[in-house]
PDB file of N, CA and C in Angstrom:
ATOM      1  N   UNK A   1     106.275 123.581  91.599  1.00  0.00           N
ATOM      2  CA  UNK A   1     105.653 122.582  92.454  1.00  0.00           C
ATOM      3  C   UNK A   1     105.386 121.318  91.643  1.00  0.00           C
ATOM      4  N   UNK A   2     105.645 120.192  92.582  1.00  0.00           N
ATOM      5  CA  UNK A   2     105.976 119.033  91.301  1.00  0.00           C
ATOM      6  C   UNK A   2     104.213 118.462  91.720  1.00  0.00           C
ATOM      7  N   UNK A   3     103.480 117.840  90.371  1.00  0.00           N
ATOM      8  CA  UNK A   3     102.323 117.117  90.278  1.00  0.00           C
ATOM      9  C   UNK A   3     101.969 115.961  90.490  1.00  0.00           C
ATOM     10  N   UNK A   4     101.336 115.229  91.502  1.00  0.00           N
ATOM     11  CA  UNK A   4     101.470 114.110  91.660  1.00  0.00           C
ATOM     12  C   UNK A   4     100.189 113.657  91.082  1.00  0.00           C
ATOM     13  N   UNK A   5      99.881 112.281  90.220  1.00  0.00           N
ATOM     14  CA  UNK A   5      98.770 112.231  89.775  1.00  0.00           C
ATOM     15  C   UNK A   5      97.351 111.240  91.125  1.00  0.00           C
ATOM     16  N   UNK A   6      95.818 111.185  90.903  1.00  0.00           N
ATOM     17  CA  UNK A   6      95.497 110.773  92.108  1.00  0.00           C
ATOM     18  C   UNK A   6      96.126 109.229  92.573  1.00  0.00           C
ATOM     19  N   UNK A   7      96.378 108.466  91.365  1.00  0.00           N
ATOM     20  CA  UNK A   7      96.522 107.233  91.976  1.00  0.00           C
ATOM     21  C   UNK A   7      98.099 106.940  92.744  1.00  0.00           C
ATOM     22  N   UNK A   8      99.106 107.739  93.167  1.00  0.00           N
ATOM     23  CA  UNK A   8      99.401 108.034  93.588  1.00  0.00           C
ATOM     24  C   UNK A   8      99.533 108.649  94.564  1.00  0.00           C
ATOM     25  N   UNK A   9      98.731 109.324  94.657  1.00  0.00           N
ATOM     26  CA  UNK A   9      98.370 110.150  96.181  1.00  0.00           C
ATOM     27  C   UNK A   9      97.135 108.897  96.654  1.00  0.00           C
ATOM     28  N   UNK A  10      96.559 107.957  96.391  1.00  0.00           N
ATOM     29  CA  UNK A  10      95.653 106.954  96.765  1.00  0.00           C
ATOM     30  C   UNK A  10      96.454 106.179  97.684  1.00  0.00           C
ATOM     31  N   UNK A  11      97.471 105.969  96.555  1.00  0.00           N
ATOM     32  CA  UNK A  11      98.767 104.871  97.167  1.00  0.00           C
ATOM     33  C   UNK A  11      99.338 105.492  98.744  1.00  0.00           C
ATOM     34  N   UNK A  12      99.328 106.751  98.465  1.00  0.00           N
ATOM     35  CA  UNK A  12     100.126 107.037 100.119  1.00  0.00           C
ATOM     36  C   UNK A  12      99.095 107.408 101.367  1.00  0.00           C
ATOM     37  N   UNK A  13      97.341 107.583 100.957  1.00  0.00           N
ATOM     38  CA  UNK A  13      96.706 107.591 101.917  1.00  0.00           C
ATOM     39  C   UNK A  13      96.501 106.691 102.174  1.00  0.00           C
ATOM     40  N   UNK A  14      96.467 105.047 101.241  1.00  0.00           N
ATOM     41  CA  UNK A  14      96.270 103.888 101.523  1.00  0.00           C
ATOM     42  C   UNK A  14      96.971 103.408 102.560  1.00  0.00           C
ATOM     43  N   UNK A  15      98.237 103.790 102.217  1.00  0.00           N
ATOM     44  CA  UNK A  15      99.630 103.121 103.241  1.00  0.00           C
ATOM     45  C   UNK A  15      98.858 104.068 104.815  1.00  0.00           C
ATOM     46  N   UNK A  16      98.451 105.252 105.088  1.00  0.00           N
ATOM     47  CA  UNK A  16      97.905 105.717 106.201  1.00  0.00           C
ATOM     48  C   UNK A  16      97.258 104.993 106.786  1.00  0.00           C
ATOM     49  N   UNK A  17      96.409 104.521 106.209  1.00  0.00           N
ATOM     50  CA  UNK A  17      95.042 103.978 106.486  1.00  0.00           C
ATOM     51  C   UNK A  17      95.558 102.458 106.939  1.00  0.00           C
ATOM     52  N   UNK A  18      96.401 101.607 106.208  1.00  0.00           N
ATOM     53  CA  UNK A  18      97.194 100.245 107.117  1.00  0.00           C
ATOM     54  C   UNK A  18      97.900 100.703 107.809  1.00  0.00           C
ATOM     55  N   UNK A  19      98.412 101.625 108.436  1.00  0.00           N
ATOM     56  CA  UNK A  19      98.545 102.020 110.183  1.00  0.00           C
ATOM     57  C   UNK A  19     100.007 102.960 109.907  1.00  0.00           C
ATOM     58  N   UNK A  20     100.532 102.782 108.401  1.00  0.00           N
ATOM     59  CA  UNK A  20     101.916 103.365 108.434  1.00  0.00           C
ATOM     60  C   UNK A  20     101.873 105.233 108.847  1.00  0.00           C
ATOM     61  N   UNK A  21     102.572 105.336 109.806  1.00  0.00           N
ATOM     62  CA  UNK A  21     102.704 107.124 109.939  1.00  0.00           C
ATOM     63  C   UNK A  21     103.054 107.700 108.734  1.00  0.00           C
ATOM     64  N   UNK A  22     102.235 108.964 108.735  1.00  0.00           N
ATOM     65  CA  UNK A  22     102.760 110.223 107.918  1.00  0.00           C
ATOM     66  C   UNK A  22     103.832 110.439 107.795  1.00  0.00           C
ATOM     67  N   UNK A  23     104.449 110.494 108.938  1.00  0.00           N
ATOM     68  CA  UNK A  23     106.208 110.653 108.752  1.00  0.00           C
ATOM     69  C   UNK A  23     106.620 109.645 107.977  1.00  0.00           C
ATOM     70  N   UNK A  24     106.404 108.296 108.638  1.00  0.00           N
ATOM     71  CA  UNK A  24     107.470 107.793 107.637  1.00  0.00           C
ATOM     72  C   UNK A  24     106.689 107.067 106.165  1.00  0.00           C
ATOM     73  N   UNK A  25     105.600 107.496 106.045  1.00  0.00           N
ATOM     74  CA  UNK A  25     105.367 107.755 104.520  1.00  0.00           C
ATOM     75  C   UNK A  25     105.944 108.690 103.616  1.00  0.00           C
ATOM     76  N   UNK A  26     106.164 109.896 104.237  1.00  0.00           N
ATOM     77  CA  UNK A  26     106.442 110.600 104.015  1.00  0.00           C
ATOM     78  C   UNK A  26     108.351 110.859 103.703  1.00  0.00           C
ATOM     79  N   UNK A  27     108.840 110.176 104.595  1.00  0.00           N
ATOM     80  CA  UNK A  27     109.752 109.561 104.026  1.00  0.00           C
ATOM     81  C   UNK A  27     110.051 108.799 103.060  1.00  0.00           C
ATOM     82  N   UNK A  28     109.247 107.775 102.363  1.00  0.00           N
ATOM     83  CA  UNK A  28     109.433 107.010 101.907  1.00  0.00           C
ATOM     84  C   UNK A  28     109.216 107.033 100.551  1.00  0.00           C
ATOM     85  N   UNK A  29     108.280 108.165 100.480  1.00  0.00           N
ATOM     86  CA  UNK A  29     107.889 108.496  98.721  1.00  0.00           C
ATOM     87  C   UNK A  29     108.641 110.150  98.714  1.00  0.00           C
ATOM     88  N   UNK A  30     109.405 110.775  99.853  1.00  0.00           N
ATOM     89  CA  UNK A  30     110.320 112.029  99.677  1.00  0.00           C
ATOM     90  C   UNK A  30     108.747 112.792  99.025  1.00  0.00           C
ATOM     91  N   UNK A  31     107.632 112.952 100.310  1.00  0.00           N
ATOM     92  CA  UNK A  31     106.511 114.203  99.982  1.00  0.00           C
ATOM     93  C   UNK A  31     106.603 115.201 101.578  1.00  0.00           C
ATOM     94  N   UNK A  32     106.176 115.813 101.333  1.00  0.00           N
ATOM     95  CA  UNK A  32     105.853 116.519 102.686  1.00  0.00           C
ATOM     96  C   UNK A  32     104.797 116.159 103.744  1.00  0.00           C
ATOM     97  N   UNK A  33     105.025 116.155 104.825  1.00  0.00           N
ATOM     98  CA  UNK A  33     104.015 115.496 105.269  1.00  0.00           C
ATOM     99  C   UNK A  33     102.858 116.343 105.392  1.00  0.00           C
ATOM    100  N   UNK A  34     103.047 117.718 105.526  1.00  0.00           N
ATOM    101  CA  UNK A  34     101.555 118.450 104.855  1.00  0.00           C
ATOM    102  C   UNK A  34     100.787 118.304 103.911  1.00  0.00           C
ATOM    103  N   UNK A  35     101.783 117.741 102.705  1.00  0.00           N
ATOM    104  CA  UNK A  35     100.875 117.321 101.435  1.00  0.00           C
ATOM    105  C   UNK A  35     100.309 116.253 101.438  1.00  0.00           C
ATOM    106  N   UNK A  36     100.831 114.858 102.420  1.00  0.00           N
ATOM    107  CA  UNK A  36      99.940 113.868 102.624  1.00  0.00           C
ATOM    108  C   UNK A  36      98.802 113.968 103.607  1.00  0.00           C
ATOM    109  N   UNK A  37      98.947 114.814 104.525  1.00  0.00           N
ATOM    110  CA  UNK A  37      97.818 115.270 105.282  1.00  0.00           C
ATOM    111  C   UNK A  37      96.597 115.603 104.377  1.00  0.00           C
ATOM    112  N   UNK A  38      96.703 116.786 103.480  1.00  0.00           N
ATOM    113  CA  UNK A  38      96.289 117.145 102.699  1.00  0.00           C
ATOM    114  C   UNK A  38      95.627 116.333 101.731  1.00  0.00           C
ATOM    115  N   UNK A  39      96.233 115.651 100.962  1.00  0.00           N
ATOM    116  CA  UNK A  39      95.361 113.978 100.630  1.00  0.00           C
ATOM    117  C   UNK A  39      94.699 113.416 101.189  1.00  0.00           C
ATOM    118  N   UNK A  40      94.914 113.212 102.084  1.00  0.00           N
ATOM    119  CA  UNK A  40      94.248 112.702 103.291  1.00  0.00           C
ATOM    120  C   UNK A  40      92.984 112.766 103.108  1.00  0.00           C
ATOM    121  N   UNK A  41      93.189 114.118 103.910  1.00  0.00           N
ATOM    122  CA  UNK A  41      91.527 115.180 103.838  1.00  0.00           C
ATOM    123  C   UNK A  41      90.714 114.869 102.480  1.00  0.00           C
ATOM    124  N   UNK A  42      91.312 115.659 101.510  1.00  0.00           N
ATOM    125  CA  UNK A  42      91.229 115.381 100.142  1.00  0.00           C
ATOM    126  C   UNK A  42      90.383 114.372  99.260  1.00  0.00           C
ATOM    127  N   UNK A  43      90.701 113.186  99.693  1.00  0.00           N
ATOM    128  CA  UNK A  43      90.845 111.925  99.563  1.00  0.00           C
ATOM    129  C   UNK A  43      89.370 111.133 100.328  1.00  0.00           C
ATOM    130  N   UNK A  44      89.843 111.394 101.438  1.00  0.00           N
ATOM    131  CA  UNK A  44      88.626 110.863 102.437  1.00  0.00           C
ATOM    132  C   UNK A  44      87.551 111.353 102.187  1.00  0.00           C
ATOM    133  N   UNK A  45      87.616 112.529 102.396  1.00  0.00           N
ATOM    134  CA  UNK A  45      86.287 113.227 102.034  1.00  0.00           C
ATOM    135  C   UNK A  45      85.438 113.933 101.133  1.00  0.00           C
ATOM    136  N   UNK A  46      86.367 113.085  99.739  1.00  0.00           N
ATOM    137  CA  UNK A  46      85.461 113.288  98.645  1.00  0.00           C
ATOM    138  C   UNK A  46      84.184 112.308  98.315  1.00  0.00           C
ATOM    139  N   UNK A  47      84.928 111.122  98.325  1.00  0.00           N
ATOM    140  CA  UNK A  47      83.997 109.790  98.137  1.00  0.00           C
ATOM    141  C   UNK A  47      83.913 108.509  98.985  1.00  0.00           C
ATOM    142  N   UNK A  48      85.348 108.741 100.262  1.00  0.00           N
ATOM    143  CA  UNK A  48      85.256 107.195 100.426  1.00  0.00           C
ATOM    144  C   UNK A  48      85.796 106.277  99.933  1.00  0.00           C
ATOM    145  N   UNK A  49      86.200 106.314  98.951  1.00  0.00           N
ATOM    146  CA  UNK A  49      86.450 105.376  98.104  1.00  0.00           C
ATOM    147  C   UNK A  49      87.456 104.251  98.797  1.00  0.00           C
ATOM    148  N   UNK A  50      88.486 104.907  98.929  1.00  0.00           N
ATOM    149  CA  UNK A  50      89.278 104.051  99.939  1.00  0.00           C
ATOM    150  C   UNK A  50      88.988 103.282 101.438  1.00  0.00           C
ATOM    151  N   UNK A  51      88.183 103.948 101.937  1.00  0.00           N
ATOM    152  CA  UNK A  51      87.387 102.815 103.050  1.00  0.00           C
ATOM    153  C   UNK A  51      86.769 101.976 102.204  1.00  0.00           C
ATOM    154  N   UNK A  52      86.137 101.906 101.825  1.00  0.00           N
ATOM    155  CA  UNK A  52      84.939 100.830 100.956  1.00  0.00           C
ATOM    156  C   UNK A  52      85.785  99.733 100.305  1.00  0.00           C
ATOM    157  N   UNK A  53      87.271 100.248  99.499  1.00  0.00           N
ATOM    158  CA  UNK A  53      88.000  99.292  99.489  1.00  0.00           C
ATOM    159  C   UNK A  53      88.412  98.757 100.477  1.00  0.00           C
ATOM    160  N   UNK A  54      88.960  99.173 101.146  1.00  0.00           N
ATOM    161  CA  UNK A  54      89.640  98.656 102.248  1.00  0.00           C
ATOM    162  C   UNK A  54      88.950  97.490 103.106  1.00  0.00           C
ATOM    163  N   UNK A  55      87.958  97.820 103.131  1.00  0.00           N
ATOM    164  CA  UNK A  55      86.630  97.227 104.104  1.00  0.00           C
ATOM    165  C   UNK A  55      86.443  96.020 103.154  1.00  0.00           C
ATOM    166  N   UNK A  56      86.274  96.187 101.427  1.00  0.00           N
ATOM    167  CA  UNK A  56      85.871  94.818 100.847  1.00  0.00           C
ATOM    168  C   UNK A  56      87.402  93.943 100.965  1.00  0.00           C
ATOM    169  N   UNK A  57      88.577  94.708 100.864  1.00  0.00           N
ATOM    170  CA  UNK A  57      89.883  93.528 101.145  1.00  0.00           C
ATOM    171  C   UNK A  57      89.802  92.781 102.276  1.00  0.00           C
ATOM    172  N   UNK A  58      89.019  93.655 103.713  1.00  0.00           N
ATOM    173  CA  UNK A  58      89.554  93.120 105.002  1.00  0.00           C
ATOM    174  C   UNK A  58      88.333  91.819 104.786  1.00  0.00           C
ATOM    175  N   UNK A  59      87.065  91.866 104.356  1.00  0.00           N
ATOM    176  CA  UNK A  59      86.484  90.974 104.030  1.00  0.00           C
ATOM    177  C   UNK A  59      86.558  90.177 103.372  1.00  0.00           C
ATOM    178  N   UNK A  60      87.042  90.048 102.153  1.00  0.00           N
ATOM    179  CA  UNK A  60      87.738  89.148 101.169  1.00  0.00           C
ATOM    180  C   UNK A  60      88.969  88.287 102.089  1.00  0.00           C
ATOM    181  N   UNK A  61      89.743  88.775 103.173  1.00  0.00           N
ATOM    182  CA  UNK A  61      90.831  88.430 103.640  1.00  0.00           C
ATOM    183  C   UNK A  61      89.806  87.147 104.618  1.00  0.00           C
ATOM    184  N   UNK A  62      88.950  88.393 105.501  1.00  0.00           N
ATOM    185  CA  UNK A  62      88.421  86.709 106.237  1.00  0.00           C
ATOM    186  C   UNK A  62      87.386  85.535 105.548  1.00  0.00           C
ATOM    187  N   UNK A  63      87.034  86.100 104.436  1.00  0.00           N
ATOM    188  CA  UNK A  63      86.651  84.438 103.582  1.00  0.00           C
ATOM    189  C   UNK A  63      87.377  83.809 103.036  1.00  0.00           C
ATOM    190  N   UNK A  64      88.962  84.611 102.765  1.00  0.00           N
ATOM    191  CA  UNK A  64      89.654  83.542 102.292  1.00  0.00           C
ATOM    192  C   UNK A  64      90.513  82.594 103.891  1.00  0.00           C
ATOM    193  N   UNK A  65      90.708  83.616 104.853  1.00  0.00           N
ATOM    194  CA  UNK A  65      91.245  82.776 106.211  1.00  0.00           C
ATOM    195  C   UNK A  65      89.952  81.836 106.198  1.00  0.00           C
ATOM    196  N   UNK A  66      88.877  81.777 106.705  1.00  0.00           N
ATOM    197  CA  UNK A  66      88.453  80.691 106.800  1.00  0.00           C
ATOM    198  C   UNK A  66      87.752  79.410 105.663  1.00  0.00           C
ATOM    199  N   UNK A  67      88.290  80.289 104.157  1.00  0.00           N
ATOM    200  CA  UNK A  67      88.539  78.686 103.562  1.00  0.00           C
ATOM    201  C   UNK A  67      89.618  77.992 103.740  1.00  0.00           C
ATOM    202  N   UNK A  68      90.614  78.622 104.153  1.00  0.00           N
ATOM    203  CA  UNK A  68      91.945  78.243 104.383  1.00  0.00           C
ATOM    204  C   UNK A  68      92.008  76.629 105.401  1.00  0.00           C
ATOM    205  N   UNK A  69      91.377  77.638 106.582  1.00  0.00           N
ATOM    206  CA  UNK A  69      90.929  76.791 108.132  1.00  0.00           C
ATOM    207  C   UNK A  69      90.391  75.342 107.203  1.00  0.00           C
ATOM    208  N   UNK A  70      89.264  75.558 106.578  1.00  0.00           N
ATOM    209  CA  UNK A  70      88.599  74.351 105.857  1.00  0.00           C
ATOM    210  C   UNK A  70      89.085  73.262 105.006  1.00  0.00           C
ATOM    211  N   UNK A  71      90.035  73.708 104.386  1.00  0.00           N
ATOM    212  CA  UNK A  71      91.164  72.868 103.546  1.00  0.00           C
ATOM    213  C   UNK A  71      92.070  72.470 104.594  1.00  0.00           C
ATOM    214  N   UNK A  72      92.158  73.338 105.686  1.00  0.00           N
ATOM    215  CA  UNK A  72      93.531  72.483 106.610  1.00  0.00           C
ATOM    216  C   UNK A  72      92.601  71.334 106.901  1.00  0.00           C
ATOM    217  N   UNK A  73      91.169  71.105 107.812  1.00  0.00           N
ATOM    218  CA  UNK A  73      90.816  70.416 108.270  1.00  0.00           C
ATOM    219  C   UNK A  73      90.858  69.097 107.396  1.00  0.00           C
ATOM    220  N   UNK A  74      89.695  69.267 106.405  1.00  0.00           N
ATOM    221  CA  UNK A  74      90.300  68.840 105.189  1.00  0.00           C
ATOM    222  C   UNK A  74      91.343  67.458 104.753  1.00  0.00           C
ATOM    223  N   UNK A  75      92.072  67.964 104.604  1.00  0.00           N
ATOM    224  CA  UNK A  75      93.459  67.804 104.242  1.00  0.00           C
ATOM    225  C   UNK A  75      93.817  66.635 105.424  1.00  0.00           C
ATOM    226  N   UNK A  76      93.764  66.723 106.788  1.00  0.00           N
ATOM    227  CA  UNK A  76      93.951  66.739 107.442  1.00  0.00           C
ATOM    228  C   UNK A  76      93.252  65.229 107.950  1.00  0.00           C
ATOM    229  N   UNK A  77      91.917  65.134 107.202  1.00  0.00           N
ATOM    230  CA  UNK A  77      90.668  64.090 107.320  1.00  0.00           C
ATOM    231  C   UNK A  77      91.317  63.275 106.249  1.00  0.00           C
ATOM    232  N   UNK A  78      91.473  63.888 105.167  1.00  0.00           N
ATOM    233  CA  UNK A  78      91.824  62.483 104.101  1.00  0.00           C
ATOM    234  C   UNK A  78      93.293  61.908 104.345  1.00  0.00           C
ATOM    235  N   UNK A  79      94.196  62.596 104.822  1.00  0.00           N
ATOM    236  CA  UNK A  79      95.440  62.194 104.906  1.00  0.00           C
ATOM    237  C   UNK A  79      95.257  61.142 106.373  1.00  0.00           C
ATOM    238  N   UNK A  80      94.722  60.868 107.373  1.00  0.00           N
ATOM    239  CA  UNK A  80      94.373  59.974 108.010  1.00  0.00           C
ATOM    240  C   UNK A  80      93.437  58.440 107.819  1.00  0.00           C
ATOM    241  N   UNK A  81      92.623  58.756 106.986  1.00  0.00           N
ATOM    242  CA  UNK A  81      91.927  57.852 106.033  1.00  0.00           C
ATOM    243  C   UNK A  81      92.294  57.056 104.967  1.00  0.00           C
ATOM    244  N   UNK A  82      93.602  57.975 104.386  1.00  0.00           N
ATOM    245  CA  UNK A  82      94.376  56.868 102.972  1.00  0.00           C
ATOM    246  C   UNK A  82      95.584  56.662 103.763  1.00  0.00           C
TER     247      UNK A  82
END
């Protein structure tokens, strides 16, 4: 039975968790999809760890969209002015 180490098995519950199916994760790194199930479980319900990331990226994502918004405006003010 071949060993996969955790950050690896992180990597393919991660890809779960952004919406990709088991199957075709499971395709894609050639695991079983019982064994990613199994991570899954594993995984989730040791610590969390991966929601908590996940949750600080999706937050990090909307402070950086709306500095984004702010520089367009921005941008947008001085290039009418000079």
């Amino acid at each position: 039975m071949k060993k996969y180490d955790k950050e690896f098995k992180k990597e393919a519950v991660k890809k779960y968790l952004d919406g990709q199916s088991v199957a075709s994760i499971s395709r894609e790194i050639g695991v079983n999809e019982n064994t990613i199930h199994k991570w899954k479980k594993e995984i989730l319900s040791v610590n969390g760890e991966i929601d908590r990331e996940k949750l600080e990226m999706r937050k990090r994502i909307i402070e950086l969209e709306m500095e984004n918004e702010i520089l367009k405006k921005a941008a947008q003010i001085f290039s009418r002015s000079g």
